[in-house]
N, C-alpha and C. Protein backbone atom coordinates (compact mmCIF):
# COMPACT_ATOMS: atom_id res chain seq x y z
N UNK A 1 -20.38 20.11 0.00
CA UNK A 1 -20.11 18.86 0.67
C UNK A 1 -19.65 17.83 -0.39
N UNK A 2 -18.46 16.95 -0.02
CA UNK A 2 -18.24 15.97 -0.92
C UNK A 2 -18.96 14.81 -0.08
N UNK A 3 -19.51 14.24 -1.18
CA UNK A 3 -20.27 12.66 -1.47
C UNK A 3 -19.59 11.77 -1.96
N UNK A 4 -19.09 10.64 -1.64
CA UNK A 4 -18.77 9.20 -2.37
C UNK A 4 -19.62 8.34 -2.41
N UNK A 5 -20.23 7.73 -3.58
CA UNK A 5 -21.23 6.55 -3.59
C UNK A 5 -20.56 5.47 -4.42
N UNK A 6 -20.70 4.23 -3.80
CA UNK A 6 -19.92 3.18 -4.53
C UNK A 6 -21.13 2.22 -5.08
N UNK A 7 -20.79 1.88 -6.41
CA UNK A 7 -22.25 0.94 -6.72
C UNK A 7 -21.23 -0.42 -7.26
N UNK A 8 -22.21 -1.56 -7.13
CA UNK A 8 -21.79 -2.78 -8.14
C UNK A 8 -22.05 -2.74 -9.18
N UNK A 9 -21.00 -3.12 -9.99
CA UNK A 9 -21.27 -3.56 -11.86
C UNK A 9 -21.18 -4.52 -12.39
N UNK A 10 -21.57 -4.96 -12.75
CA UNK A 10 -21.62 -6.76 -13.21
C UNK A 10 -20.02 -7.10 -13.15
N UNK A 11 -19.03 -5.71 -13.56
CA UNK A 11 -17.82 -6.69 -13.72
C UNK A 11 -16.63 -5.98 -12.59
N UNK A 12 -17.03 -5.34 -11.51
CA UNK A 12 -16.56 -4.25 -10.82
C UNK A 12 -17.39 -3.32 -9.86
N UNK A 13 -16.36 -2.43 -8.98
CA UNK A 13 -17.25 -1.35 -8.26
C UNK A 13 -17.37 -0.40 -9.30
N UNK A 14 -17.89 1.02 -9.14
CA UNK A 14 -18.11 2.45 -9.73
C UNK A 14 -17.66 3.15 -8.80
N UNK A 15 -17.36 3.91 -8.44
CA UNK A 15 -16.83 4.74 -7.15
C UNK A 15 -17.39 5.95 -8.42
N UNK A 16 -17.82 7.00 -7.20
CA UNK A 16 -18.12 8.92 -7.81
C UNK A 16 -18.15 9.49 -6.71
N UNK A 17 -17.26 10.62 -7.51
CA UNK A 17 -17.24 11.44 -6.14
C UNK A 17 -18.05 13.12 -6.52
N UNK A 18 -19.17 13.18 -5.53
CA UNK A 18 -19.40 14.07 -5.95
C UNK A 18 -19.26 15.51 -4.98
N UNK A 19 -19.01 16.54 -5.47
CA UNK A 19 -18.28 17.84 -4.95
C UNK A 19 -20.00 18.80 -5.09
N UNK A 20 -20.53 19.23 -4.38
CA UNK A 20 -21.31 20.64 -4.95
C UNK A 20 -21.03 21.60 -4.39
N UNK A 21 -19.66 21.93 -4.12
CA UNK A 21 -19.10 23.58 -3.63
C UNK A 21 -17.81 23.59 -4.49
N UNK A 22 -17.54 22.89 -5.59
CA UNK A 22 -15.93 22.85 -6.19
C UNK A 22 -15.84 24.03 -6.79
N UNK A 23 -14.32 24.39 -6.05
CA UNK A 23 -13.67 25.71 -5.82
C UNK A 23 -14.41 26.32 -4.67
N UNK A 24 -15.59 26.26 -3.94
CA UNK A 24 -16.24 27.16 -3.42
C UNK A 24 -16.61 28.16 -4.10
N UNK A 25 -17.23 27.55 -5.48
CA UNK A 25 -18.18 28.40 -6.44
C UNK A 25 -19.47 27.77 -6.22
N UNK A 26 -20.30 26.84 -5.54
CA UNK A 26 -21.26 26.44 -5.92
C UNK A 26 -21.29 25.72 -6.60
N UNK A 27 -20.12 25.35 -7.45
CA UNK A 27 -20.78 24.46 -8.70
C UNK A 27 -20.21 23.08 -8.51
N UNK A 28 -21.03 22.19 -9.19
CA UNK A 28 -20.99 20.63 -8.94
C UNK A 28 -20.37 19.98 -9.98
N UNK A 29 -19.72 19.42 -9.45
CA UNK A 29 -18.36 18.91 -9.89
C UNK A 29 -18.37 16.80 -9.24
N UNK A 30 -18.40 16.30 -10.83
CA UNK A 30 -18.31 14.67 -10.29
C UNK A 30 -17.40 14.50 -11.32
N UNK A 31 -17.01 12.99 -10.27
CA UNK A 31 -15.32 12.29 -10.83
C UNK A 31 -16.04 10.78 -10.28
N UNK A 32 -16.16 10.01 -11.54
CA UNK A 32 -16.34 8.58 -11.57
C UNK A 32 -15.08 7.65 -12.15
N UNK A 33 -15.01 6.80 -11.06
CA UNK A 33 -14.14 5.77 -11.26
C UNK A 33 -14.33 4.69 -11.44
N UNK A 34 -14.14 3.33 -12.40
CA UNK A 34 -14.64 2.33 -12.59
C UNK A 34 -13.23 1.11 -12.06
N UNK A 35 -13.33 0.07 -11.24
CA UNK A 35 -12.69 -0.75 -10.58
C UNK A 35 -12.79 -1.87 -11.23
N UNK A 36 -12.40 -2.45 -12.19
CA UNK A 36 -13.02 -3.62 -12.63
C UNK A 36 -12.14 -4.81 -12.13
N UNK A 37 -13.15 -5.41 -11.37
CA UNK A 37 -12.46 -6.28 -10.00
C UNK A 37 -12.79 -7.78 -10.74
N UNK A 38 -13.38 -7.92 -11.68
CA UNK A 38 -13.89 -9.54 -11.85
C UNK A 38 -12.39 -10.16 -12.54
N UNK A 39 -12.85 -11.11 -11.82
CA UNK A 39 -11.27 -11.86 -12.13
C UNK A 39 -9.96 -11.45 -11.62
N UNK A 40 -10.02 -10.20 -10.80
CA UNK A 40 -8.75 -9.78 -10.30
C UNK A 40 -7.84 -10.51 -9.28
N UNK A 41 -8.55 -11.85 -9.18
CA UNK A 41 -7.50 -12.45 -8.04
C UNK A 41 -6.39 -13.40 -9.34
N UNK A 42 -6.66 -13.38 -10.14
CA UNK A 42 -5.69 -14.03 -11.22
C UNK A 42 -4.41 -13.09 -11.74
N UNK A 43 -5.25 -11.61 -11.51
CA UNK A 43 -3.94 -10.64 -11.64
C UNK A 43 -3.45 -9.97 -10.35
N UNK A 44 -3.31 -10.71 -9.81
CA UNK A 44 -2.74 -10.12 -8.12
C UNK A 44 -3.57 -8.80 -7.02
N UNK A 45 -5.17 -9.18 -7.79
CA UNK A 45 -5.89 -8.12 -6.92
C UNK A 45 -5.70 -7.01 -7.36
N UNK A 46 -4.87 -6.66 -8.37
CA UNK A 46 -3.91 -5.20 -8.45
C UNK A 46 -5.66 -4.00 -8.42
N UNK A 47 -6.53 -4.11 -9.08
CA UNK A 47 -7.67 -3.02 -9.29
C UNK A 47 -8.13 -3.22 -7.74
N UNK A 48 -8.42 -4.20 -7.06
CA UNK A 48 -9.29 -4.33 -5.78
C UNK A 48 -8.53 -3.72 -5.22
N UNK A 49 -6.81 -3.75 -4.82
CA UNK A 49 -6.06 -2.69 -3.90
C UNK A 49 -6.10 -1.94 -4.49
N UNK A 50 -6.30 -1.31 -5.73
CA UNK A 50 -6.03 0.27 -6.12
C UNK A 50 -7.38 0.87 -5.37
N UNK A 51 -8.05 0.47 -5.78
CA UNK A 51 -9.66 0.59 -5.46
C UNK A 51 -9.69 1.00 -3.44
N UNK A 52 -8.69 0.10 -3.03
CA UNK A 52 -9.11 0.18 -1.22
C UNK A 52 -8.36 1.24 -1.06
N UNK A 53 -7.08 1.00 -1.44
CA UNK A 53 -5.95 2.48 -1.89
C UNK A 53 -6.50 4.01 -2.08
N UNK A 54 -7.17 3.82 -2.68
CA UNK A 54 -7.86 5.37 -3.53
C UNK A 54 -9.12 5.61 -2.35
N UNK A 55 -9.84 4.83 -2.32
CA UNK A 55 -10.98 5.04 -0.99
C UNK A 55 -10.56 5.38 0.13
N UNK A 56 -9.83 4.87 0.43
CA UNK A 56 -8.83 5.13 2.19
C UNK A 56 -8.43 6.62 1.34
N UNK A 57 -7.69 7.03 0.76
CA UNK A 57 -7.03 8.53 0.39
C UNK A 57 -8.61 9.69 0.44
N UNK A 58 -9.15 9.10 -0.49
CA UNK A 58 -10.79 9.68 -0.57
C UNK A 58 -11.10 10.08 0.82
N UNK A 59 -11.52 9.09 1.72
CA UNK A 59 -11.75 9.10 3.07
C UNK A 59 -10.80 9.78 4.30
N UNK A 60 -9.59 9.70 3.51
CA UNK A 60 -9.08 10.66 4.48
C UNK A 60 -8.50 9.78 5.75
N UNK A 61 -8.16 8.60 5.62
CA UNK A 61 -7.37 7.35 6.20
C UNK A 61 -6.33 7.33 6.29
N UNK A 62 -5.98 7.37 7.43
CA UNK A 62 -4.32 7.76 7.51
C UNK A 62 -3.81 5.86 7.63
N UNK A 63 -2.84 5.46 6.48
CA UNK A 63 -2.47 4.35 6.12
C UNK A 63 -1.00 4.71 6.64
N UNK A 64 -0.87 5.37 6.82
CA UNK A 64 1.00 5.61 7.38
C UNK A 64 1.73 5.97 6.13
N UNK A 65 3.16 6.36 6.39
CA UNK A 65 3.61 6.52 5.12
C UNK A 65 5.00 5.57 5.14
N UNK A 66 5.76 6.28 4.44
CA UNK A 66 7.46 5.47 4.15
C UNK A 66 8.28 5.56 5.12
N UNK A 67 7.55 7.02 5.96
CA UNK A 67 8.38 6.81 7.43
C UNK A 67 7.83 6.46 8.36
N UNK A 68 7.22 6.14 8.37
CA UNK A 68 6.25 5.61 9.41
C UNK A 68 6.66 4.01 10.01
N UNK A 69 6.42 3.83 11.52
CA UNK A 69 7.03 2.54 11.56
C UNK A 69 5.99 1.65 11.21
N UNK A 70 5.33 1.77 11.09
CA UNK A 70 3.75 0.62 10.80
C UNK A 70 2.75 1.39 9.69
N UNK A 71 2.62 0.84 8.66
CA UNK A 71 2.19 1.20 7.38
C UNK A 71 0.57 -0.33 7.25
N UNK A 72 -0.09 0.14 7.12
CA UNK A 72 -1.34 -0.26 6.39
C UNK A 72 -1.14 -0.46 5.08
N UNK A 73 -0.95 -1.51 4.41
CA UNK A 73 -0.99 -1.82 3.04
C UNK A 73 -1.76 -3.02 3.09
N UNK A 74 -2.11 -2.61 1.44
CA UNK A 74 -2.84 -3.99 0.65
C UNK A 74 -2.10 -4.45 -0.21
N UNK A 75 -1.98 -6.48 0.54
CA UNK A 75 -1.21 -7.23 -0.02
C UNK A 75 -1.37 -8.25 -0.12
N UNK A 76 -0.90 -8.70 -1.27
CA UNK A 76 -1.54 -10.12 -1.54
C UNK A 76 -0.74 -11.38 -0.74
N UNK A 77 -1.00 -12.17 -0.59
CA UNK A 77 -0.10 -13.79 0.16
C UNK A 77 -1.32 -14.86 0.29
N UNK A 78 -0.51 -15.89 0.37
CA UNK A 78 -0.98 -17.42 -0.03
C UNK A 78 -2.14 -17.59 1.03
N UNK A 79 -2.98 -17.80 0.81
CA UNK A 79 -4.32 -18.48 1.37
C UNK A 79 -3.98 -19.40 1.76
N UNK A 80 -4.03 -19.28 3.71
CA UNK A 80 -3.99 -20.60 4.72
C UNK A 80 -4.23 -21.98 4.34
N UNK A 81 -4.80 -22.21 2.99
CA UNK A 81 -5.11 -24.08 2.69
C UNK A 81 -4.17 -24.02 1.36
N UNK A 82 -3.59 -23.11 0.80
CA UNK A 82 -2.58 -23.13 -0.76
C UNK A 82 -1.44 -23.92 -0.25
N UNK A 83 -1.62 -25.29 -0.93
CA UNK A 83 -0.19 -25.73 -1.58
C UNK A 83 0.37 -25.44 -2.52
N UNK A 84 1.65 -24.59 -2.11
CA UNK A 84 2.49 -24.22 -3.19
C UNK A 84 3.17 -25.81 -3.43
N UNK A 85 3.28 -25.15 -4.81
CA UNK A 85 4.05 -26.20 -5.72
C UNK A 85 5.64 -25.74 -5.63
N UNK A 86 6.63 -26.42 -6.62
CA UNK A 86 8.04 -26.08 -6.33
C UNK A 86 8.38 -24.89 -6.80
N UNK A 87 7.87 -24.12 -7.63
CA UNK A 87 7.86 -22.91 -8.45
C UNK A 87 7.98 -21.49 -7.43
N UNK A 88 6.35 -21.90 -6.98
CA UNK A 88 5.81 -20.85 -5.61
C UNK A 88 6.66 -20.45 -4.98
N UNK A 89 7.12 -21.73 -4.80
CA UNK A 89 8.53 -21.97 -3.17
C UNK A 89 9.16 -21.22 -3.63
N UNK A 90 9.99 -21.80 -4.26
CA UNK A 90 11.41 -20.98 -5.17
C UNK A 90 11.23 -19.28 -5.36
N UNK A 91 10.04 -19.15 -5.59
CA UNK A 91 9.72 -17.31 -5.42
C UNK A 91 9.81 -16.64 -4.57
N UNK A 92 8.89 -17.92 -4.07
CA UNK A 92 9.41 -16.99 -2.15
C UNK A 92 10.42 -17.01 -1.50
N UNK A 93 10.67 -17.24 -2.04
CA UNK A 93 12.35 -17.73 -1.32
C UNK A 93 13.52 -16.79 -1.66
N UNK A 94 13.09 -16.87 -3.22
CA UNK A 94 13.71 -15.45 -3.24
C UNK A 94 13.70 -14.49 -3.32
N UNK A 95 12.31 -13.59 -3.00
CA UNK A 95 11.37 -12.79 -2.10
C UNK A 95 11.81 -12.34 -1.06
N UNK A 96 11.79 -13.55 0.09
CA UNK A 96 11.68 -13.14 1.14
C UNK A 96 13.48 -13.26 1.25
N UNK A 97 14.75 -13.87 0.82
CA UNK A 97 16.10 -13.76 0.53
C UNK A 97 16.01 -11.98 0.00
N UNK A 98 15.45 -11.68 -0.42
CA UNK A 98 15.90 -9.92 -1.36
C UNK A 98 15.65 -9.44 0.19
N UNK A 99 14.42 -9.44 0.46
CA UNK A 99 13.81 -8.85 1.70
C UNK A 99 14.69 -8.68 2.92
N UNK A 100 15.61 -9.78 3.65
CA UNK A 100 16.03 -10.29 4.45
C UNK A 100 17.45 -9.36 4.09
N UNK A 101 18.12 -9.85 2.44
CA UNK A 101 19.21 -8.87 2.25
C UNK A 101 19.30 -7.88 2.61
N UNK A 102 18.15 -6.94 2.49
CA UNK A 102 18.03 -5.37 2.81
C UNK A 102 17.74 -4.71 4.03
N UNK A 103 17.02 -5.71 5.14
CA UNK A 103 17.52 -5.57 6.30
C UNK A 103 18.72 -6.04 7.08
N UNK A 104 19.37 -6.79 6.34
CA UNK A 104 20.98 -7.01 6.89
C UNK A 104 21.60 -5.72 6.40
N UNK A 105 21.31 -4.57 5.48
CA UNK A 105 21.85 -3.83 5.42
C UNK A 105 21.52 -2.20 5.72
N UNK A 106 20.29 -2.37 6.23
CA UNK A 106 20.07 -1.69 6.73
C UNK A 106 20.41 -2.14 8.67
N UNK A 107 20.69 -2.71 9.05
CA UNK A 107 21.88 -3.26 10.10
C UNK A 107 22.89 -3.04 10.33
N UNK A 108 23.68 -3.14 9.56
CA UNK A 108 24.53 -3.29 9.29
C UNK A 108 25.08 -0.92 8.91
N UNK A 109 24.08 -0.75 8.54
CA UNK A 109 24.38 0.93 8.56
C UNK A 109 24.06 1.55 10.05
N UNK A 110 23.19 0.76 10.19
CA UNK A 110 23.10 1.49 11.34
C UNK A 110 23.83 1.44 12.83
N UNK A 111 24.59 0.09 12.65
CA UNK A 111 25.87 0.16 13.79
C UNK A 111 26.59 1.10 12.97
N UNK A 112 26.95 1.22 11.71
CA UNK A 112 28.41 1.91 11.54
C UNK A 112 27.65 2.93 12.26
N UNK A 113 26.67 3.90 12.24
CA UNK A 113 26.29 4.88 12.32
C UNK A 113 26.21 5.05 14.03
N UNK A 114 26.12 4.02 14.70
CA UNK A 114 26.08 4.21 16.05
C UNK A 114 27.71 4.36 16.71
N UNK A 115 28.43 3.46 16.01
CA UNK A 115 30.03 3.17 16.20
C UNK A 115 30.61 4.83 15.64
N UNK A 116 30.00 5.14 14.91
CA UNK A 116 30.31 7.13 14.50
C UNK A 116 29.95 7.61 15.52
N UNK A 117 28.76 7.72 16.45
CA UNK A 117 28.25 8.57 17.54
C UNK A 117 28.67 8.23 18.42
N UNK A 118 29.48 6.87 18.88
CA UNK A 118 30.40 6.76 20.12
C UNK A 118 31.54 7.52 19.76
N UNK A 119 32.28 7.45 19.08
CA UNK A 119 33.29 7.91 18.63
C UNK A 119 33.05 9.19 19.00
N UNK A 120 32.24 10.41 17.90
CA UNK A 120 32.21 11.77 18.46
C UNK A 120 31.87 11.52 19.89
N UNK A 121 31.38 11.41 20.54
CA UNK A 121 30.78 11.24 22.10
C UNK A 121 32.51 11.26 22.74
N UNK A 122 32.84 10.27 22.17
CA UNK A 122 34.09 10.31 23.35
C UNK A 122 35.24 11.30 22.89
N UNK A 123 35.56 11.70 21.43
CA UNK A 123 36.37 12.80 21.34
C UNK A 123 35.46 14.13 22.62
N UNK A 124 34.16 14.15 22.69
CA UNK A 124 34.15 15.60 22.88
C UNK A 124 34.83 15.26 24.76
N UNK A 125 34.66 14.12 25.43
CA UNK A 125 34.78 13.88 26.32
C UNK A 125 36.20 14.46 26.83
């Protein structure tokens, strides 16, 4: 049977995983992971989502994938009372401008691609 036990550390979780049939030899088999979460909202959370990331996989959580139309991710964004300053703005802006680009072009392929399947459609006609 695999076991996961998560403990607190003064500066982080511990995650271990422990196996006592690995390979289906009987033998016990542990894998400890250390999360060190203190202070991680200054570096974009990055250990706390690796950490929810790796547990959901552990657990066997289906988060969706790349094809999937609805994906479960962990992501960071501005806290409902944050005033961004002019900097912030300007990021997001051109953030969410990259973002916006790439669904105009992914649009934009996918009529040509529909304007191709009328086309064959009416030759076979």
């Amino acid at each position: 049977m695999i076991t996961i036990k998560l403990e607190i550390a003064t500066n982080g979780i511990i995650k271990t995983i422990v196996d006592d049939n690995y390979n289906g030899a009987d033998e016990l088999n542990e894998w400890k992971t250390v999360y060190e979460t203190d202070g991680d909202s200054s570096k974009g959370f990055e250990n706390t989502i690796a950490f929810l990331h790796d547990l959901s996989d552990d657990l066997g959580i289906d988060l969706g994938n790349k094809y999937s139309s609805e994906v479960l991710s962990f992501e960071t964004n501005w806290g409902s009372h944050f005033e961004a300053d002019e900097k912030h703005l300007k990021d997001k802006i051109k953030e969410l401008s990259e973002e916006l680009k790439i669904h105009k072009e992914w649009l934009r392929e996918i009529r040509k691609d529909n304007i191709a399947k009328a086309l064959i459609e009416e030759t076979k006609k």
